[in-house]
Protein backbone atom coordinates (compact mmCIF):
# COMPACT_ATOMS: atom_id res chain seq x y z
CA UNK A 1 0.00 0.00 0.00
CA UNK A 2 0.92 3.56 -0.69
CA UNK A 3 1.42 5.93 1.99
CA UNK A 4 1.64 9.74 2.09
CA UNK A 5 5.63 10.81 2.18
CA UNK A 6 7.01 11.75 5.82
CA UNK A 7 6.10 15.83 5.95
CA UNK A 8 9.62 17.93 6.43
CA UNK A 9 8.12 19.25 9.85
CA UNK A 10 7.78 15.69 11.18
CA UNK A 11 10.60 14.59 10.16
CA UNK A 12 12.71 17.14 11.71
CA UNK A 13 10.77 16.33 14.84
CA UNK A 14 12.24 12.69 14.96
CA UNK A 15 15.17 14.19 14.56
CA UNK A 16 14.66 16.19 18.06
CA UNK A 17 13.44 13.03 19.89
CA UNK A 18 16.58 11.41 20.05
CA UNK A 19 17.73 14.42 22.48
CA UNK A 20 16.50 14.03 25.79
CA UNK A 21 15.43 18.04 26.09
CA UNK A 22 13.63 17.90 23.16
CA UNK A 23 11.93 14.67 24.22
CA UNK A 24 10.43 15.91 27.36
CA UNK A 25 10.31 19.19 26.04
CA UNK A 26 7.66 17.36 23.27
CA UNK A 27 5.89 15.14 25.82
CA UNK A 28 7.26 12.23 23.13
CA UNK A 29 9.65 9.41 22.28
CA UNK A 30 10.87 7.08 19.30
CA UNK A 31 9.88 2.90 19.27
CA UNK A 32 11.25 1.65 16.68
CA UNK A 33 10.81 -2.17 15.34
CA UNK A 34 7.19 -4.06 14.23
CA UNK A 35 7.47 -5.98 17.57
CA UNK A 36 8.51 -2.69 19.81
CA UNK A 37 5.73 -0.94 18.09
CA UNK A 38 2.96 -3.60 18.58
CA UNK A 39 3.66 -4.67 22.25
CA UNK A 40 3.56 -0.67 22.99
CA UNK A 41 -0.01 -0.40 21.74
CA UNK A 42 -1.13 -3.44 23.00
CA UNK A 43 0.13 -2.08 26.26
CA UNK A 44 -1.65 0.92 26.27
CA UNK A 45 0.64 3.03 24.48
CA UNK A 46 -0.66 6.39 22.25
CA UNK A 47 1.14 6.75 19.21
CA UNK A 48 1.30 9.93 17.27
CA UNK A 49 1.88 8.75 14.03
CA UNK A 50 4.01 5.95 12.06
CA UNK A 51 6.94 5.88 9.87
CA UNK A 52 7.46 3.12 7.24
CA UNK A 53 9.98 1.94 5.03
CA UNK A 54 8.64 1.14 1.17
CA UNK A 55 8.77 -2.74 1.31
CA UNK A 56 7.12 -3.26 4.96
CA UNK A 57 3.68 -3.66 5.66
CA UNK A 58 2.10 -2.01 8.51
CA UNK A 59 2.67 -3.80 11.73
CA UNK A 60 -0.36 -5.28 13.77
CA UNK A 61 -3.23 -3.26 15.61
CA UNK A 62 -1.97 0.46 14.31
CA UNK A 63 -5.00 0.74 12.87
CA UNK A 64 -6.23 4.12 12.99
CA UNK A 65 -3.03 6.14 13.51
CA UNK A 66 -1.48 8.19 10.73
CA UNK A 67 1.12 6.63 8.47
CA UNK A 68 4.00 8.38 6.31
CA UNK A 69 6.20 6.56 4.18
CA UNK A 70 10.08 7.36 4.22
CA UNK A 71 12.86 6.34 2.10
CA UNK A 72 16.23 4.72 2.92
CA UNK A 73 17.98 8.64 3.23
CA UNK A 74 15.70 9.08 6.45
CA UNK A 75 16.71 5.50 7.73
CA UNK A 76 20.28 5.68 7.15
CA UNK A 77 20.03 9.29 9.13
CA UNK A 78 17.30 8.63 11.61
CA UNK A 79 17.37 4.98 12.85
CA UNK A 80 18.95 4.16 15.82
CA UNK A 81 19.57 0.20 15.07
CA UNK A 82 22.65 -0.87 13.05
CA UNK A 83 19.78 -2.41 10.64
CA UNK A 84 17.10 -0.06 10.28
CA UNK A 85 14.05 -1.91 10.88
CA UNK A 86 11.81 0.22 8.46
CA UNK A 87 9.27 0.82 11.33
CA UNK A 88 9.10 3.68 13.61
CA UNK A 89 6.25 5.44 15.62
CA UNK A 90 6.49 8.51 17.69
CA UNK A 91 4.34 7.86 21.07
CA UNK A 92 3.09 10.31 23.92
CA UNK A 93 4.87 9.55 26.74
CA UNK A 94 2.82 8.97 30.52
CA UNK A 95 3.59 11.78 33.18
CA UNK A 96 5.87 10.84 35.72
CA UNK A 97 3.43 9.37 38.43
CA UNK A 98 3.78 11.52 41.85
CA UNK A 99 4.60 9.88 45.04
CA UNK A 100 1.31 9.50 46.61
CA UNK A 101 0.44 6.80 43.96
CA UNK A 102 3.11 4.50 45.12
CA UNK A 103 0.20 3.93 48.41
CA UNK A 104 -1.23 1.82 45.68
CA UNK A 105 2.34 -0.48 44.80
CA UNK A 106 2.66 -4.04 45.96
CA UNK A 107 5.54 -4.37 43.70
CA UNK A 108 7.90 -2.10 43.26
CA UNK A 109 11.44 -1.60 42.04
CA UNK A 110 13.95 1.23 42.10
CA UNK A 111 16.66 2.45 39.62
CA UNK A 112 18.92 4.30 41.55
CA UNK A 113 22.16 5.63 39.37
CA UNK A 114 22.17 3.15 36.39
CA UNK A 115 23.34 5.39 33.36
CA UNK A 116 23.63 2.54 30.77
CA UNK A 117 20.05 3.06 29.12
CA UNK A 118 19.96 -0.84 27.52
CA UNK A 119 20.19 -2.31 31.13
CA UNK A 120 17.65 0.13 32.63
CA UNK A 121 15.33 -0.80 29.29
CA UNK A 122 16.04 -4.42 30.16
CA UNK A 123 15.11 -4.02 33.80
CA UNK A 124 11.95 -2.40 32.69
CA UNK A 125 10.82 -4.92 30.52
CA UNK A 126 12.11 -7.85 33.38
CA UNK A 127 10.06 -5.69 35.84
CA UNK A 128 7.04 -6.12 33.42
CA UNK A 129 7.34 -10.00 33.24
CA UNK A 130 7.55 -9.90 37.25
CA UNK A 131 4.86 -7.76 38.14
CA UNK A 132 7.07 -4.58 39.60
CA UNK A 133 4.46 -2.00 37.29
CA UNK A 134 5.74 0.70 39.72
CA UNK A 135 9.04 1.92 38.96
CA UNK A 136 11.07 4.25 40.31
CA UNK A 137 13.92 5.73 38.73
CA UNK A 138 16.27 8.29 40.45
CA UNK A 139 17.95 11.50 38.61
CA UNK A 140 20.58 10.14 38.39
CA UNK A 141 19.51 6.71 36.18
CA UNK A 142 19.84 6.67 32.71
CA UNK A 143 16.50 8.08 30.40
CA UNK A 144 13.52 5.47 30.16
CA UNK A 145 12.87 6.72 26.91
CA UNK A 146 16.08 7.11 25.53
CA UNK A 147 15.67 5.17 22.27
CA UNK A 148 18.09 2.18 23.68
CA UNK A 149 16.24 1.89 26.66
CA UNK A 150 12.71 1.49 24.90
CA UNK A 151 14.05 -1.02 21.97
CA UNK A 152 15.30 -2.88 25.66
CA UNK A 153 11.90 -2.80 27.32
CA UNK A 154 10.82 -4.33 23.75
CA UNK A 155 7.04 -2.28 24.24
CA UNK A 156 6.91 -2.71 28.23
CA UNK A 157 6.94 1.11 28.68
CA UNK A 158 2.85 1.64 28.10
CA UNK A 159 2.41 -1.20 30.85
CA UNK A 160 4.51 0.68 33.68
CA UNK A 161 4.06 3.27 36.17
CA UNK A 162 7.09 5.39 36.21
CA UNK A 163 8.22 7.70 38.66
CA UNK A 164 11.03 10.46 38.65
CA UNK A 165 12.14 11.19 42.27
CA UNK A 166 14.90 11.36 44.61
CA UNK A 167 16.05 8.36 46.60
CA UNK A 168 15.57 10.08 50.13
CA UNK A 169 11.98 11.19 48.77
CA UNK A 170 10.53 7.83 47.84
CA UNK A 171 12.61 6.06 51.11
CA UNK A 172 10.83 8.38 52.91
CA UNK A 173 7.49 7.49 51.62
CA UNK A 174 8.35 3.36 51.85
CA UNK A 175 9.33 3.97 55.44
CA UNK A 176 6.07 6.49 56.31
CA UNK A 177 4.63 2.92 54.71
CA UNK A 178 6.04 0.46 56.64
CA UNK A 179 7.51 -1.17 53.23
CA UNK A 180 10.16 -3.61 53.59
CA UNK A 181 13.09 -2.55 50.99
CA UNK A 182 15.41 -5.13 49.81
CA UNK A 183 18.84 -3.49 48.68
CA UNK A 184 20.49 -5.61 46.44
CA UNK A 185 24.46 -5.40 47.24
CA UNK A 186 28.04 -7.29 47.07
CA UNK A 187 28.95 -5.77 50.29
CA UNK A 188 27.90 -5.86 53.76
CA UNK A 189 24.58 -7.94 52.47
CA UNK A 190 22.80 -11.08 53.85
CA UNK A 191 22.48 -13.79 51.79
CA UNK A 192 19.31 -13.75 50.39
CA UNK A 193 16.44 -14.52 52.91
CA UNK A 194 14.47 -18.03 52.26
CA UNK A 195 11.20 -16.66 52.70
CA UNK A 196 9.76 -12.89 52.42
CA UNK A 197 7.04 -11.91 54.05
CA UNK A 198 3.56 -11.11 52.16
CA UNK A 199 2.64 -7.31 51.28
CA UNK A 200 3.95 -4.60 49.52
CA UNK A 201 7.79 -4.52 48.75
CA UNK A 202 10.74 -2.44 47.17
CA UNK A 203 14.20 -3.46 45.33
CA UNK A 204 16.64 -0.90 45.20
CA UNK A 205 19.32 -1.37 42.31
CA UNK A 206 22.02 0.47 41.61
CA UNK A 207 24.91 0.62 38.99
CA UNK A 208 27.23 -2.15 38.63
CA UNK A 209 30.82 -0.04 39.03
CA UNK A 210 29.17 2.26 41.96
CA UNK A 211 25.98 0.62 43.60
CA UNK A 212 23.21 2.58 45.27
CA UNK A 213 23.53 5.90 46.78
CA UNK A 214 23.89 6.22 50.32
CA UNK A 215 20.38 6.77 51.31
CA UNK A 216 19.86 3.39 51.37
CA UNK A 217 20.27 2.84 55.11
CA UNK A 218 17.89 3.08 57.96
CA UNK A 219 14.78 1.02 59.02
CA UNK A 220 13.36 -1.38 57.17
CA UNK A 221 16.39 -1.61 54.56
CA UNK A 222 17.39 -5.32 54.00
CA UNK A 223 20.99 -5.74 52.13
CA UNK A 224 20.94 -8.87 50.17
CA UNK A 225 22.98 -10.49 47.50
CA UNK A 226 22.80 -13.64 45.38
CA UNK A 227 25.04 -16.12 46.26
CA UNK A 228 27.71 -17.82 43.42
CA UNK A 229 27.51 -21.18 43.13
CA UNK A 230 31.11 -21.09 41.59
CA UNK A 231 34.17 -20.79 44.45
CA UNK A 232 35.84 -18.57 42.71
CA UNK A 233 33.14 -16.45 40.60
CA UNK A 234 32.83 -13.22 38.29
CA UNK A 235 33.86 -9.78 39.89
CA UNK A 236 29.99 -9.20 39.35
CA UNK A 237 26.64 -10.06 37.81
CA UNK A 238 25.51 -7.85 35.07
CA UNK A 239 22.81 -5.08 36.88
CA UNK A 240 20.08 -6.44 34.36
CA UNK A 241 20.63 -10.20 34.60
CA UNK A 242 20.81 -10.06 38.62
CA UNK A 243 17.82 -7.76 38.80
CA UNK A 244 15.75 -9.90 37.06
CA UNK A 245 17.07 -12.75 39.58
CA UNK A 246 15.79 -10.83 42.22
CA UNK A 247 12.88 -9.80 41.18
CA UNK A 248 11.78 -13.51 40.70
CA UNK A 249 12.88 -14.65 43.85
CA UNK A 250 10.58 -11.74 45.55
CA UNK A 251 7.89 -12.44 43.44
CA UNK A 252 8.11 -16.00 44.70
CA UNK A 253 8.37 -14.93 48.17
CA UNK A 254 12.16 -16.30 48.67
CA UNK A 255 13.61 -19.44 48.20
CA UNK A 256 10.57 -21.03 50.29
């Protein structure tokens, strides 16, 4: 099918979504892929409008949404894979939830410093799968809608609650709550507990080189880590692949 060309105004918009002022400044962001595209309106995602390559078809339920058609020059210039995947849309993106709505979190996991945005997109998508909707991510962790991160969280974005705040504001508001919040750590941590208690509950990650910040102490703040099986093991597990660990092993409520 034949589709109206990309207008010059729009296009020079996608070019201002993959800068993070210009996103936010828009209220928008990039998805790019059939798949990424798809999950994110099944999801609940609102997409502006949809960018496709000649030779691909348009990708399930975007019915309904305005489609331009755009030629390999705006693929080689514009797409952020290594092989364009001939499908972008340009989405609204959710307001950052305020803290008040976290009263209604039984799961919920925090980002606290991770600046590489494929793990954080990773973790989003993981914290999908594990039923952690409410996520918190702290100033100082990487953009959820940096284009890496959402091709990561492969269309999770739509499904999440997402929250922008400072560590000692939302400890605050899990301690106010009587939330238990498990820290994951290398240092200083318990192994992690066999079985965890029913109710509401935080994970705190942080980076892989630095950890979490120091708020991160006080009442109610468990420090665990997952024990190697090997005796003499990696430095580290990659942020991503341990979070998702741990979010299972909550969601199971331990080890039993």
């Amino acid at each position: 099918m034949e589709w109206p060309a990309l207008p010059r105004a729009r296009q020079s918009l996608i070019g201002k979504l993959h800068q993070k002022k210009y996103r936010y400044a828009e209220g928008l962001y990039l998805a790019e892929g059939a798949k990424v595209l798809s999950d994110s309106l099944r999801h609940g995602g609102q997409a502006l409008f949809i960018v496709l390559a000649p030779e691909k078809a348009l990708p399930e339920g975007c019915t309904g949404i305005p489609v331009f058609q755009a030629g390999r020059e705006f693929w080689a210039r514009y797409s952020g894979q290594e092989t364009p995947a001939g499908v972008m849309g340009v989405f609204r993106m959710a307001p950052w939830a305020g803290v008040e709505t976290l009263e209604r979190a039984s799961r919920i996991l925090v980002l606290d410093g991770l600046n590489d945005p494929g793990n954080v997109g990773t973790l989003l998508r993981a914290a999908h799968w594990f039923g952690f909707r409410h996520v918190v991510l702290t100033p100082t962790t990487a953009d959820p809608y940096n284009p890496k991160a959402v091709q990561a969280a492969m269309g999770s974005l739509p499904a999440l609650i997402l929250y922008r705040l400072e560590a000692e504001q939302a400890l605050r508001k899990f301690q106010e709550d009587a939330i238990p919040v498990y820290v994951s750590a290398l240092e200083g941590a318990s192994l992690f507990p066999k079985n965890i208690p029913e109710g509401p509950l935080v994970l705190v990650l942080g980076s892989e080189s630095h950890g979490v910040s120091a708020a991160w102490e006080g009442r109610g703040i468990f420090r665990i880590r997952i024990p190697p099986a090997d005796a003499a093991p990696p430095e580290s597990l990659n942020v991503a692949l341990a979070g998702a660990i741990l979010m299972h092993r909550l969601a199971q409520g331990g080890l039993g």
